[in-house]
Protein backbone atom coordinates (compact mmCIF):
# COMPACT_ATOMS: atom_id res chain seq x y z
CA UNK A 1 47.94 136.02 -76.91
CA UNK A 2 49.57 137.69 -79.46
CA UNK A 3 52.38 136.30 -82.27
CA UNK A 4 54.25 138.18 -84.11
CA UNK A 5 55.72 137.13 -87.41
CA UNK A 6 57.74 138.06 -90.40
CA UNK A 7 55.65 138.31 -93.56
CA UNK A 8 57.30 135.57 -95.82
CA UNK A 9 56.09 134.16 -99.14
CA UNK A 10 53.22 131.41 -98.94
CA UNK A 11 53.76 128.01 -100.60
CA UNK A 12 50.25 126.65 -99.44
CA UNK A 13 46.99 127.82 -101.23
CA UNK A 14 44.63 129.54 -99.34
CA UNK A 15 42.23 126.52 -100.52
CA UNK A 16 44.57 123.98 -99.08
CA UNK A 17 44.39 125.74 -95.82
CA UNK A 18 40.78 126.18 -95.85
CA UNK A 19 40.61 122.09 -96.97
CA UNK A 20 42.02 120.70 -93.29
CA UNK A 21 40.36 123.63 -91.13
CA UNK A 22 37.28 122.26 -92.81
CA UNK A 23 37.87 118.72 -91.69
CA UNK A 24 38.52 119.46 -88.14
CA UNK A 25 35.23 118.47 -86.22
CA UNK A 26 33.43 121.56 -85.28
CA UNK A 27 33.26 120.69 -81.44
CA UNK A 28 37.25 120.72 -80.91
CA UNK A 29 39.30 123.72 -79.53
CA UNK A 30 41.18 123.68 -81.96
CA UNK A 31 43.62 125.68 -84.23
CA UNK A 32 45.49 125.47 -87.44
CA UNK A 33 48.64 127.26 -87.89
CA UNK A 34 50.17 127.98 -91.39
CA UNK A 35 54.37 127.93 -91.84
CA UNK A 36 56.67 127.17 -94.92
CA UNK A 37 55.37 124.05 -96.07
CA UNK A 38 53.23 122.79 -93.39
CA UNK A 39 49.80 123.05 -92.15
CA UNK A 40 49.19 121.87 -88.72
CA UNK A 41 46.43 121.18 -86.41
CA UNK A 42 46.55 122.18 -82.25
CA UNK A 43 44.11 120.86 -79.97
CA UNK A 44 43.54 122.55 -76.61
CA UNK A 45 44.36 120.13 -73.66
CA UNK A 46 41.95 120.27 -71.16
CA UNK A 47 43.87 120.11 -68.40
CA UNK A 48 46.14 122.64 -69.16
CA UNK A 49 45.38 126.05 -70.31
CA UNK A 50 47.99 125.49 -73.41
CA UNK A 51 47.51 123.90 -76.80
CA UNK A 52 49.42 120.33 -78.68
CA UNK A 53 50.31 119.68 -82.23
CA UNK A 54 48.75 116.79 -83.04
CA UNK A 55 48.74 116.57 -86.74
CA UNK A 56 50.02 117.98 -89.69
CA UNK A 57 49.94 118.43 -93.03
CA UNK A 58 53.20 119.09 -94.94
CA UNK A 59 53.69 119.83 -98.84
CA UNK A 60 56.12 117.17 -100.41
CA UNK A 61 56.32 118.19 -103.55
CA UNK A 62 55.56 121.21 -104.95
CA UNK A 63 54.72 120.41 -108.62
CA UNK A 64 52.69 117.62 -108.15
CA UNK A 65 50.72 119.54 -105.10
CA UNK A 66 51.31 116.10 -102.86
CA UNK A 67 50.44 115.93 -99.02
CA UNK A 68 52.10 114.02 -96.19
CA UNK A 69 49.86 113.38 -93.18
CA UNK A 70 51.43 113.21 -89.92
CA UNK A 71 50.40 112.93 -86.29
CA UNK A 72 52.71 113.00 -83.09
CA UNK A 73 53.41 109.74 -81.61
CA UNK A 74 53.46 109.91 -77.66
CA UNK A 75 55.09 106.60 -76.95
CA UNK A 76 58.32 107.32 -74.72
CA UNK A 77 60.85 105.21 -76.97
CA UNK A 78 59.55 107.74 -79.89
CA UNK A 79 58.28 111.19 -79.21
CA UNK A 80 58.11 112.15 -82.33
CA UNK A 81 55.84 112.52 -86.07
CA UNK A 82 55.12 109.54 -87.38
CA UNK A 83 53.87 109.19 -91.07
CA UNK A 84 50.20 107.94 -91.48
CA UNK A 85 49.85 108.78 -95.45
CA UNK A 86 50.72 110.82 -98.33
CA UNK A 87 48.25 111.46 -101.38
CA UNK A 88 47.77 114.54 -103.75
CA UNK A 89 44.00 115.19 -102.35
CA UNK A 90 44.80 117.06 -99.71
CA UNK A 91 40.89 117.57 -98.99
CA UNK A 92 40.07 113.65 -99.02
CA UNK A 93 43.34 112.90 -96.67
CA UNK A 94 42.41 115.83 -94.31
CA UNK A 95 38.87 114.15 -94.09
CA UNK A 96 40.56 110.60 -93.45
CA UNK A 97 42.64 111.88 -90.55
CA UNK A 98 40.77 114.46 -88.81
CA UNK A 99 37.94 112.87 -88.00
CA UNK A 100 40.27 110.78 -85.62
CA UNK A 101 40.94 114.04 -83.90
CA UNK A 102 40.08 114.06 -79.70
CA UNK A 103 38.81 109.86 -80.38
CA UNK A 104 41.00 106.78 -78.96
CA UNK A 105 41.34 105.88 -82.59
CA UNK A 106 43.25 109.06 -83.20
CA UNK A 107 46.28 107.01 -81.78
CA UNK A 108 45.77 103.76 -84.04
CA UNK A 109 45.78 105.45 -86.64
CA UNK A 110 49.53 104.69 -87.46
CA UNK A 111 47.97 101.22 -87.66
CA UNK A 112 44.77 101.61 -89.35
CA UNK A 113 47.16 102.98 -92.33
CA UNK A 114 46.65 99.91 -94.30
CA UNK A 115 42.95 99.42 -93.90
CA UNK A 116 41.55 102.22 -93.72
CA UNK A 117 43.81 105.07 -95.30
């Protein structure tokens, strides 16, 4: 498949990027995808031939260089992103959160926020 896209100017290091395709476990079809102010993270379903957001990374404030991680909640009454944490080391929160990625824990994670982010 092929995307075509206009050329537009990147807010998000090349580093940064590199920092959560790094901390996606090696054994997951997955891919990252890079727009505006947001990095985030698709998993291939299995039983589909399509790919999900799952998680993302989004740029909060520009000066300071701080992260908000996000996954997508799949609970009927929400259907939506759902905050899990927000820190300025983007390469220690990528680590925290994608490990969860294709696990059951992956959807505690909104509650493991206190404990364990």
């Amino acid at each position: 498949m092929v995307y075509l896209r206009k050329i537009r100017p990147q807010i998000l290091t090349s580093n940064e990027v590199n920092n959560v395709k790094s901390s996606v476990p090696k054994e997951l079809d997955a891919k990252v995808d890079v727009k505006k102010n947001m990095i985030t993270i698709y998993l291939r379903e299995d039983r589909f031939a399509w790919y999900q957001a799952l998680m993302r990374f989004i740029l909060i404030d520009k000066k300071t260089r701080k992260f908000e991680a996000q996954r997508y909640c799949f609970r009927g009454s929400i259907d939506d992103w759902i905050e899990l944490d927000r820190s300025t080391d983007l390469k220690k929160l990528a680590k925290k959160c994608c490990c969860h990625l294709g696990k059951d824990s992956f959807y505690d994670l909104p509650y493991l926020v206190d404990g364990f982010l």
